[in-house]
C-alpha atoms as a PDB file:
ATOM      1  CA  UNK A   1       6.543 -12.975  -1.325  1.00  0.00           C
ATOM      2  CA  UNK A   2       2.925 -12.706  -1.737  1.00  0.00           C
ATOM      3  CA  UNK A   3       0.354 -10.362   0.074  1.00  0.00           C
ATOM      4  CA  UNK A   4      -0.702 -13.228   2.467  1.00  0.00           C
ATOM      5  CA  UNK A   5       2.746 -13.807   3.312  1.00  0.00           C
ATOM      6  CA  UNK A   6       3.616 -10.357   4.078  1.00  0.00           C
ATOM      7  CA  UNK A   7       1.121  -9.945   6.155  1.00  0.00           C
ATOM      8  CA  UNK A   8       1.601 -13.290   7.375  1.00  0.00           C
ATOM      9  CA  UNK A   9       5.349 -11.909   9.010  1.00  0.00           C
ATOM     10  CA  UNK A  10       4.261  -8.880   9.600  1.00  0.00           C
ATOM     11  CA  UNK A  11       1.529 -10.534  12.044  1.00  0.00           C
ATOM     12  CA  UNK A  12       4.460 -12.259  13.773  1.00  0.00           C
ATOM     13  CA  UNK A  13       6.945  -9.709  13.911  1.00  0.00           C
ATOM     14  CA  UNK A  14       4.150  -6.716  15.843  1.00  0.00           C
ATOM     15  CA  UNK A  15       1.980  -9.012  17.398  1.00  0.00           C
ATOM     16  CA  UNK A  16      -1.007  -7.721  15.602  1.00  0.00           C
ATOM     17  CA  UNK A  17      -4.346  -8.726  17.156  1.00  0.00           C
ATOM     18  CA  UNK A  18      -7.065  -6.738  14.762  1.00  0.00           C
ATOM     19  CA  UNK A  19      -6.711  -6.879  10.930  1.00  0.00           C
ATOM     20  CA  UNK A  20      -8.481  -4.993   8.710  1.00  0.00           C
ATOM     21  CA  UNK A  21      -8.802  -5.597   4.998  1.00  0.00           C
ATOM     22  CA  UNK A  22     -10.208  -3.679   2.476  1.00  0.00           C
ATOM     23  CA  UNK A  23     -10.598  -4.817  -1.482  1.00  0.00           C
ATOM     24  CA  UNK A  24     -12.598  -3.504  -4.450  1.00  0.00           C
ATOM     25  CA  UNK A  25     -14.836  -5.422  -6.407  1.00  0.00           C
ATOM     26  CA  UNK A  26     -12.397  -5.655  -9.132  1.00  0.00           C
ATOM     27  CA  UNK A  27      -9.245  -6.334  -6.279  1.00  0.00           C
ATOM     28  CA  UNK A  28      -8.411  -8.296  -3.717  1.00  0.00           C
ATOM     29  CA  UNK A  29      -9.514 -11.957  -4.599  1.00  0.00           C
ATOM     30  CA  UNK A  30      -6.416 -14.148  -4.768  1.00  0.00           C
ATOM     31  CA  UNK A  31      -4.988 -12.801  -1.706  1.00  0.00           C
ATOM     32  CA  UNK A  32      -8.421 -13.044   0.358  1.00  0.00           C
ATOM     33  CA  UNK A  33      -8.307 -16.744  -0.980  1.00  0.00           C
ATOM     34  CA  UNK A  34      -4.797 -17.366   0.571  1.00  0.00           C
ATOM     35  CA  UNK A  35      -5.362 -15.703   4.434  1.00  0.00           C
ATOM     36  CA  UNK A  36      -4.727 -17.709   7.309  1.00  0.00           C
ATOM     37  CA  UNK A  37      -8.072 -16.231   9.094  1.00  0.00           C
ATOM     38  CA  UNK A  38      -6.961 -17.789  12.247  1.00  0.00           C
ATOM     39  CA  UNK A  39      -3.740 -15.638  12.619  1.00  0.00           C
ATOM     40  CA  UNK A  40      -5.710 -12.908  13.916  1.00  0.00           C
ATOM     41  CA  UNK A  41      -7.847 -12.631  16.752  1.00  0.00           C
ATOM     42  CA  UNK A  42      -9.892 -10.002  14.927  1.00  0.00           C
ATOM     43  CA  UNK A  43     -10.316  -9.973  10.876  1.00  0.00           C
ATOM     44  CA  UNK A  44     -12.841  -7.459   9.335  1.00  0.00           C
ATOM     45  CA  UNK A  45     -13.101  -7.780   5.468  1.00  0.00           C
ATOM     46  CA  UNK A  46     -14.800  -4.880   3.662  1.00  0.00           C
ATOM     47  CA  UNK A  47     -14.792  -4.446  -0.016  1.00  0.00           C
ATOM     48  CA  UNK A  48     -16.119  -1.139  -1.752  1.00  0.00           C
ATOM     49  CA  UNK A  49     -17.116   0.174  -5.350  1.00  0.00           C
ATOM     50  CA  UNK A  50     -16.439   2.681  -7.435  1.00  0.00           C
ATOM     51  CA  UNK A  51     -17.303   0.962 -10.834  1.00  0.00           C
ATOM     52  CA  UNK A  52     -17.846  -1.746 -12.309  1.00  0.00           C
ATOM     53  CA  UNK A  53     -16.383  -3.281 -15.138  1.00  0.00           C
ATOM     54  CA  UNK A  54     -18.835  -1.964 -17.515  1.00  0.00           C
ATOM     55  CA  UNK A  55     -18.287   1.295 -16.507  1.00  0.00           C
ATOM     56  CA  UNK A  56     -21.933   1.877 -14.823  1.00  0.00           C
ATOM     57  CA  UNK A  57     -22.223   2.543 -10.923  1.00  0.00           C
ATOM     58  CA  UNK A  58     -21.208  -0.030  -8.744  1.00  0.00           C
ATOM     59  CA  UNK A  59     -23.302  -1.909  -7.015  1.00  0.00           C
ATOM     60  CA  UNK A  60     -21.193  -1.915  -3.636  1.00  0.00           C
ATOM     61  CA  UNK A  61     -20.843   1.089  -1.157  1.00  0.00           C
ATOM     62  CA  UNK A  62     -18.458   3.605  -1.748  1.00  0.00           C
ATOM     63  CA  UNK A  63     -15.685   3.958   0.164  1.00  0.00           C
ATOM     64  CA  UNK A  64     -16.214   6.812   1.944  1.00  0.00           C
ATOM     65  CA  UNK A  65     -19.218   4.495   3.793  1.00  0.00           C
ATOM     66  CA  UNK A  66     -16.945   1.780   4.226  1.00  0.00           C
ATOM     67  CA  UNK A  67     -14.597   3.939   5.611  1.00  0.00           C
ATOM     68  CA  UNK A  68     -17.230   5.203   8.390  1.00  0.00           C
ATOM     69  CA  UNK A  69     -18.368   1.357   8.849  1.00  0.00           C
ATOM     70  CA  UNK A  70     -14.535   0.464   9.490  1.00  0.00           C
ATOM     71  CA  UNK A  71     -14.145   3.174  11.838  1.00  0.00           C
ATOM     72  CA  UNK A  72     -17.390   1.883  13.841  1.00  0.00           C
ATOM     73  CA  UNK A  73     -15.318  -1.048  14.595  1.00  0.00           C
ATOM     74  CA  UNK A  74     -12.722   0.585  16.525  1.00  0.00           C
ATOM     75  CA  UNK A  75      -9.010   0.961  15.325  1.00  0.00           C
ATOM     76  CA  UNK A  76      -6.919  -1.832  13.666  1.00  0.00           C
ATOM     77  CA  UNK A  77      -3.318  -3.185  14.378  1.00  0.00           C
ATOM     78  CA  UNK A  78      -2.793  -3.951  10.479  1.00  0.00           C
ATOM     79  CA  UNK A  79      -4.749  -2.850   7.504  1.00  0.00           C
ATOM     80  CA  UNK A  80      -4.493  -4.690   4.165  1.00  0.00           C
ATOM     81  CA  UNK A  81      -5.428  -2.054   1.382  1.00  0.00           C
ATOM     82  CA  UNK A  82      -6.261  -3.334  -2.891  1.00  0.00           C
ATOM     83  CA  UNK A  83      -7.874  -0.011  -4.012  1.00  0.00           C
ATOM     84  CA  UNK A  84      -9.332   0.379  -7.016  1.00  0.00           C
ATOM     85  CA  UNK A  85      -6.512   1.388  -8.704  1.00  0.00           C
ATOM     86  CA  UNK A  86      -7.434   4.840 -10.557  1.00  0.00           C
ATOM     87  CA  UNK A  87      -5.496   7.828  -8.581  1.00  0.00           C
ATOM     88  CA  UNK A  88      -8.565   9.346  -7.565  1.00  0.00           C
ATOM     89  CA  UNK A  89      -9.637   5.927  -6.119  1.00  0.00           C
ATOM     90  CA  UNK A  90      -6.545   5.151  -4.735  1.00  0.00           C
ATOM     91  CA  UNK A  91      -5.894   8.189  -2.738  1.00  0.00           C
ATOM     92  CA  UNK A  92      -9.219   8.371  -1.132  1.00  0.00           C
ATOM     93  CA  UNK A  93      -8.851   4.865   0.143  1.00  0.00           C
ATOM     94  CA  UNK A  94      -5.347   5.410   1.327  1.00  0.00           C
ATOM     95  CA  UNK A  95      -6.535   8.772   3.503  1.00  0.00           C
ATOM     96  CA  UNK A  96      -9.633   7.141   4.507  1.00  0.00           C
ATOM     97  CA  UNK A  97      -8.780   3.717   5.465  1.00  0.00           C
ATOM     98  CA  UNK A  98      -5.313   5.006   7.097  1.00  0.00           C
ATOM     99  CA  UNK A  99      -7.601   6.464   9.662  1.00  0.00           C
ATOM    100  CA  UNK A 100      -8.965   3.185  11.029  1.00  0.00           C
ATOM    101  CA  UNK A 101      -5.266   1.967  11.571  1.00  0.00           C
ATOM    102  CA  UNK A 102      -3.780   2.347  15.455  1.00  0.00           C
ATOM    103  CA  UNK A 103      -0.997   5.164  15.753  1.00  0.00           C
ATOM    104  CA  UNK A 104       1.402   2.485  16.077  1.00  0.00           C
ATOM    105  CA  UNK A 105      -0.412   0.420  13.400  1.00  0.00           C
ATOM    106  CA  UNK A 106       1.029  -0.365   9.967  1.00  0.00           C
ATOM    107  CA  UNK A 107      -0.682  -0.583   6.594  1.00  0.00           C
ATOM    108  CA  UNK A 108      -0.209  -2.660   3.550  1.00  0.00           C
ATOM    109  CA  UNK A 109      -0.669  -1.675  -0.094  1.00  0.00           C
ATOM    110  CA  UNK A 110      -1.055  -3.752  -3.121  1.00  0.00           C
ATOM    111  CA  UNK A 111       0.051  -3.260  -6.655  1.00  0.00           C
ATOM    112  CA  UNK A 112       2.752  -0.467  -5.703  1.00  0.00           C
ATOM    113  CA  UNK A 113       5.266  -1.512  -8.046  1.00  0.00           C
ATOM    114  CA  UNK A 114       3.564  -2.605 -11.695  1.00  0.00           C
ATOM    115  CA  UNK A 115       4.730  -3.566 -14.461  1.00  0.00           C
ATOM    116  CA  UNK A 116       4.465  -0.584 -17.318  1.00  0.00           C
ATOM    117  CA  UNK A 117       1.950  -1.840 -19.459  1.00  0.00           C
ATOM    118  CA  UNK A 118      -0.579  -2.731 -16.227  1.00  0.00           C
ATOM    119  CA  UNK A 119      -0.035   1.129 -15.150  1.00  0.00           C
ATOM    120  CA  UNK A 120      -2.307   3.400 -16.912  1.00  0.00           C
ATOM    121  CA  UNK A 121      -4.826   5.288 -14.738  1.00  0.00           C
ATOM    122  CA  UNK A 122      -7.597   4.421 -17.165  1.00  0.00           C
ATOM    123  CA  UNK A 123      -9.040   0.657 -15.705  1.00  0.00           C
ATOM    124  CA  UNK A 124      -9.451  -1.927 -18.290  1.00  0.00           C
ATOM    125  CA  UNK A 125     -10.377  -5.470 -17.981  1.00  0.00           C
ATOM    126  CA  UNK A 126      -7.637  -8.146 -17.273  1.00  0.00           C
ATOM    127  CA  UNK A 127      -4.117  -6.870 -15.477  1.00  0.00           C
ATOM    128  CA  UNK A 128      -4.038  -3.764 -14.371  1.00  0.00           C
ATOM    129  CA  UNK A 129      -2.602  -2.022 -11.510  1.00  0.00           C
ATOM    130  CA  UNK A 130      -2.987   1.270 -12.390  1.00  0.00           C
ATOM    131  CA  UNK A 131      -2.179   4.404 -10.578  1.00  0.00           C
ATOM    132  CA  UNK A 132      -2.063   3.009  -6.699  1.00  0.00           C
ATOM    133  CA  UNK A 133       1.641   3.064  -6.528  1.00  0.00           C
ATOM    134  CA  UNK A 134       1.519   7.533  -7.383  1.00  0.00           C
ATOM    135  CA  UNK A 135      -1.321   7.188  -4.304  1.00  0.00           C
ATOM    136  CA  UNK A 136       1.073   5.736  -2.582  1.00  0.00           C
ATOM    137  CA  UNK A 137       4.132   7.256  -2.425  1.00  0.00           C
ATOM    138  CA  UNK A 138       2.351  10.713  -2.020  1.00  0.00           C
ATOM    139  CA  UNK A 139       0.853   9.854   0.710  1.00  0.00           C
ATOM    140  CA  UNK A 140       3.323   7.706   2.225  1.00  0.00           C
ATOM    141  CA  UNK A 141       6.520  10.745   1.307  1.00  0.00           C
ATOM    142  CA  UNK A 142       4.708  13.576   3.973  1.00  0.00           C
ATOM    143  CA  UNK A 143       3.349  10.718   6.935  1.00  0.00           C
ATOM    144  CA  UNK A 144       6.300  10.393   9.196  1.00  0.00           C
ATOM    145  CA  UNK A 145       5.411   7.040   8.708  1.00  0.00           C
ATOM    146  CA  UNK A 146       8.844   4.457   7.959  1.00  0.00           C
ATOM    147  CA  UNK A 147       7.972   3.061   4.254  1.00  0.00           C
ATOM    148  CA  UNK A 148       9.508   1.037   1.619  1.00  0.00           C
ATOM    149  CA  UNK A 149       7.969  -1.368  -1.371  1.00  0.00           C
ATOM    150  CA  UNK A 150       8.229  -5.144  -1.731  1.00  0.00           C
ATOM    151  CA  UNK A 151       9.580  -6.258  -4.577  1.00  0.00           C
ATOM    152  CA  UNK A 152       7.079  -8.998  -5.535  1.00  0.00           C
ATOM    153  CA  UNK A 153       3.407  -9.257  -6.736  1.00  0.00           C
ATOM    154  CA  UNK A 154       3.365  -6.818  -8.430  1.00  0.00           C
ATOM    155  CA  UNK A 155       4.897  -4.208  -5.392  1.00  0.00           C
ATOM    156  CA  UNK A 156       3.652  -4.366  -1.720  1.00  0.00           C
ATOM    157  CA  UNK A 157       3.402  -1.157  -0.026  1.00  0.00           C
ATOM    158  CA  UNK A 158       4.236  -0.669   3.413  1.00  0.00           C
ATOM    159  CA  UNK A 159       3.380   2.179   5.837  1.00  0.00           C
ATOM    160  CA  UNK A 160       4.615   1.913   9.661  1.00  0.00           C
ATOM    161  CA  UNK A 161       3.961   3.345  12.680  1.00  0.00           C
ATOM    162  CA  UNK A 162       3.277   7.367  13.290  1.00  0.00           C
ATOM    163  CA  UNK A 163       6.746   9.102  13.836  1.00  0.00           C
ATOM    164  CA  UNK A 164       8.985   6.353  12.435  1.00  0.00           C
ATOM    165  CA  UNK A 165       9.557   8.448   8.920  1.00  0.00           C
ATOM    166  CA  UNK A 166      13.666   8.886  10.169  1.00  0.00           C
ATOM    167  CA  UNK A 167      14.025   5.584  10.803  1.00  0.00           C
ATOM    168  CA  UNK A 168      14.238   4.178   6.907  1.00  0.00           C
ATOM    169  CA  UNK A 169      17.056   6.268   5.143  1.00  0.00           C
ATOM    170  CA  UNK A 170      16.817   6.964   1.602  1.00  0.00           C
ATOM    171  CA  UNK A 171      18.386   9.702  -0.608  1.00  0.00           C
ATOM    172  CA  UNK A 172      16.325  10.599  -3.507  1.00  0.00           C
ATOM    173  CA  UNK A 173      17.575  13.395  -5.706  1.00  0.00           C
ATOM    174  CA  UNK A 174      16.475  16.580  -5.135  1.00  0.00           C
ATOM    175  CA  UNK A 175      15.522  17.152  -8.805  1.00  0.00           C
ATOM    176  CA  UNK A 176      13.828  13.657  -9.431  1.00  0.00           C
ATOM    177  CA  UNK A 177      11.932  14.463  -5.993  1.00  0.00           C
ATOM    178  CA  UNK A 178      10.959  18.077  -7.812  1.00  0.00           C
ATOM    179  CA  UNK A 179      10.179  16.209 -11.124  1.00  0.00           C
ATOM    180  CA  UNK A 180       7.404  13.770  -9.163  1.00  0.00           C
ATOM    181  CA  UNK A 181       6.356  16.579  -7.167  1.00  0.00           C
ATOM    182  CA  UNK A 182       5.516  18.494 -10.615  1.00  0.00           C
ATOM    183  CA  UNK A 183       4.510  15.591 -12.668  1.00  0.00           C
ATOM    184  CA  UNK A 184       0.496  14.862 -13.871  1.00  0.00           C
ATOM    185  CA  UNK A 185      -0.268  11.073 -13.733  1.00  0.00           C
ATOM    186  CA  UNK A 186       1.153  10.635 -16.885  1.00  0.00           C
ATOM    187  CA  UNK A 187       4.961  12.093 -15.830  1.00  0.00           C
ATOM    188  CA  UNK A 188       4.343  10.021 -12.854  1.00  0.00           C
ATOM    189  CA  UNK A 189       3.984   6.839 -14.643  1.00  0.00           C
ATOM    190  CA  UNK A 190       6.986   7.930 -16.776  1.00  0.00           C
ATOM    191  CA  UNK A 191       9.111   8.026 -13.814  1.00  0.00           C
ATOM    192  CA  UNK A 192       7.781   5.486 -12.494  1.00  0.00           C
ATOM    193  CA  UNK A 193       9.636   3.331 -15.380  1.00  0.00           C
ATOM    194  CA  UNK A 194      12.356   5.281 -15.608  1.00  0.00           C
ATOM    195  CA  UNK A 195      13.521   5.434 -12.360  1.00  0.00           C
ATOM    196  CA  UNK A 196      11.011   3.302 -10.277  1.00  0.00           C
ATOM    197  CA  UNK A 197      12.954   1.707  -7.859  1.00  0.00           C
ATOM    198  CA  UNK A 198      14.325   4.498  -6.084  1.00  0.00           C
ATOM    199  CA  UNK A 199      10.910   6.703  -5.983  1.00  0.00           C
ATOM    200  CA  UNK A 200       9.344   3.671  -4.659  1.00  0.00           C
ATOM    201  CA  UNK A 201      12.461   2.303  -1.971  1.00  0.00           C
ATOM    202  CA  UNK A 202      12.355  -1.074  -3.836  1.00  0.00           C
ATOM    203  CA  UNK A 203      13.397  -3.899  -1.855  1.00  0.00           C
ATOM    204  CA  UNK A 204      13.831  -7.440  -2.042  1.00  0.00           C
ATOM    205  CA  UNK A 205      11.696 -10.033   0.094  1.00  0.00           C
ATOM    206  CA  UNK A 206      14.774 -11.178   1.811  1.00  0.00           C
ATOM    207  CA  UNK A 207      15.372  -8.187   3.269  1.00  0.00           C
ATOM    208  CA  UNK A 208      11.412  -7.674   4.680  1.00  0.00           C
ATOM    209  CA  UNK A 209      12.288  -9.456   8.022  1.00  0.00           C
ATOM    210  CA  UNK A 210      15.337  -6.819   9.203  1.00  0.00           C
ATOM    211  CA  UNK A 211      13.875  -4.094   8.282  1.00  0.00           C
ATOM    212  CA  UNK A 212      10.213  -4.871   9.886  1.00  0.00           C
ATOM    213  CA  UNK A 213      12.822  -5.702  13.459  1.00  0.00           C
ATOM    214  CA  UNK A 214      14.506  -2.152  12.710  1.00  0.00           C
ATOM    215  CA  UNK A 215      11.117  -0.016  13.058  1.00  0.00           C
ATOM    216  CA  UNK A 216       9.580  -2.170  15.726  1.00  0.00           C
ATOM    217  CA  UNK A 217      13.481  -1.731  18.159  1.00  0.00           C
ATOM    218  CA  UNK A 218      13.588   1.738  16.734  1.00  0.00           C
ATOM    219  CA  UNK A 219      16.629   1.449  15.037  1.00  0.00           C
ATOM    220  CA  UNK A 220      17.211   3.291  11.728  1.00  0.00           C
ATOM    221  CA  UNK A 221      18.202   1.550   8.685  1.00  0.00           C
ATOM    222  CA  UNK A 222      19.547   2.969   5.215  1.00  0.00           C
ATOM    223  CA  UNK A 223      18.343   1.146   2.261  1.00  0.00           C
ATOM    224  CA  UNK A 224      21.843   1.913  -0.073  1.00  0.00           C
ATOM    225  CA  UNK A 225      21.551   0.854  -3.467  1.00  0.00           C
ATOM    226  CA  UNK A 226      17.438   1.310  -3.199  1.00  0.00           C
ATOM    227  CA  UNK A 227      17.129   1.642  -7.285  1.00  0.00           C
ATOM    228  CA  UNK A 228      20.602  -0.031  -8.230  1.00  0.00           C
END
């Protein structure tokens, strides 16, 4: 399952009318390439800087502009978020761009589950995912939002409605929880590997379908065996 797909199904199963996406210069290509356009009545594309590959100032806006410009527009049914992928960058994008997205709106995250080597915080040229997936799960763990990561291309994030946080059921450790709570990037990434699918509620594409039903009929679901 691919970003364009998930969004694709998650388009069908909430009836979403208004879709917001927001890329980086460095993000966000092959999945902008593969959109159905036409499965929204409203698609607003935005793509920020915060440097560029050289390491000089971008030449796009920051985000915190295209943040303001995306909340001119009114408020979204779906948002499609490929930060650029530091921590720093990654958070700010996820705060900022979460407030664009309808109470009952859902969000979608790229590169929340990477492969090791693509996961240092420091960008470099060719793969690399970086820190998005830490961004991620700290803001997703205090948002009362329902949330759980695709297993596939390279982790899709997904954040549901306001006040849906009991309705996906997962038992982390309390000491792993305590570990990521005290844990610098670094320790984060290092869990991340070592224990990855449960911090992140891994799940497989299959099961992307039921669960989306579950939140939008209200209906809780436990993800056993998240993490094997």
């Amino acid at each position: 399952m691919q970003g364009h797909e998930l969004l694709r199904d998650l388009a069908a199963a909430t009836n979403a009318k208004r879709c917001l996406i927001v890329t980086s210069e460095d993000t966000g290509n092959p999945f902008l390439a593969n959109l159905r356009i036409a499965r929204f009545e409203t698609l607003v594309s935005l793509q920020y800087g915060d440097l560029a590959q050289d390491g000089s100032a971008s030449r796009y806006r920051p985000i915190g502009q295209v943040a303001r410009e995306a909340r001119r527009l009114g408020q979204f049914d779906v948002a499609f978020l490929d930060p650029f992928h530091t921590y720093r960058s990654s958070l700010a994008a996820l705060r900022r761009i979460g407030r664009s997205t309808r109470r009952h709106g859902w969000m979608v995250v790229h590169d929340c589950y990477p492969p090791y080597d693509y996961s240092s915080d420091t960008f470099r040229p060719g793969p690399w995912c970086g820190s998005t997936y830490a961004a991620f799960r700290d803001v997703a763990m205090p948002s009362d939002r329902a949330w759980f990561v695709v297993d596939d291309d390279y982790g899709l994030g997904v954040l549901g409605p306001l006040k849906t946080g009991h309705l996906i059921r997962h038992v982390l450790p309390a000491e792993l929880a305590r570990r990521w709570a005290r844990a610098d990037i670094d320790g984060k990434r290092d869990l991340l590997r070592d224990h990855g699918p449960q911090l992140m509620r891994l799940v497989e594409p299959a099961r992307v379908g039921g669960l989306l039903a579950s939140v939008m009929a209200g209906t809780a679901v436990e993800l056993a065996g998240a993490g094997g």
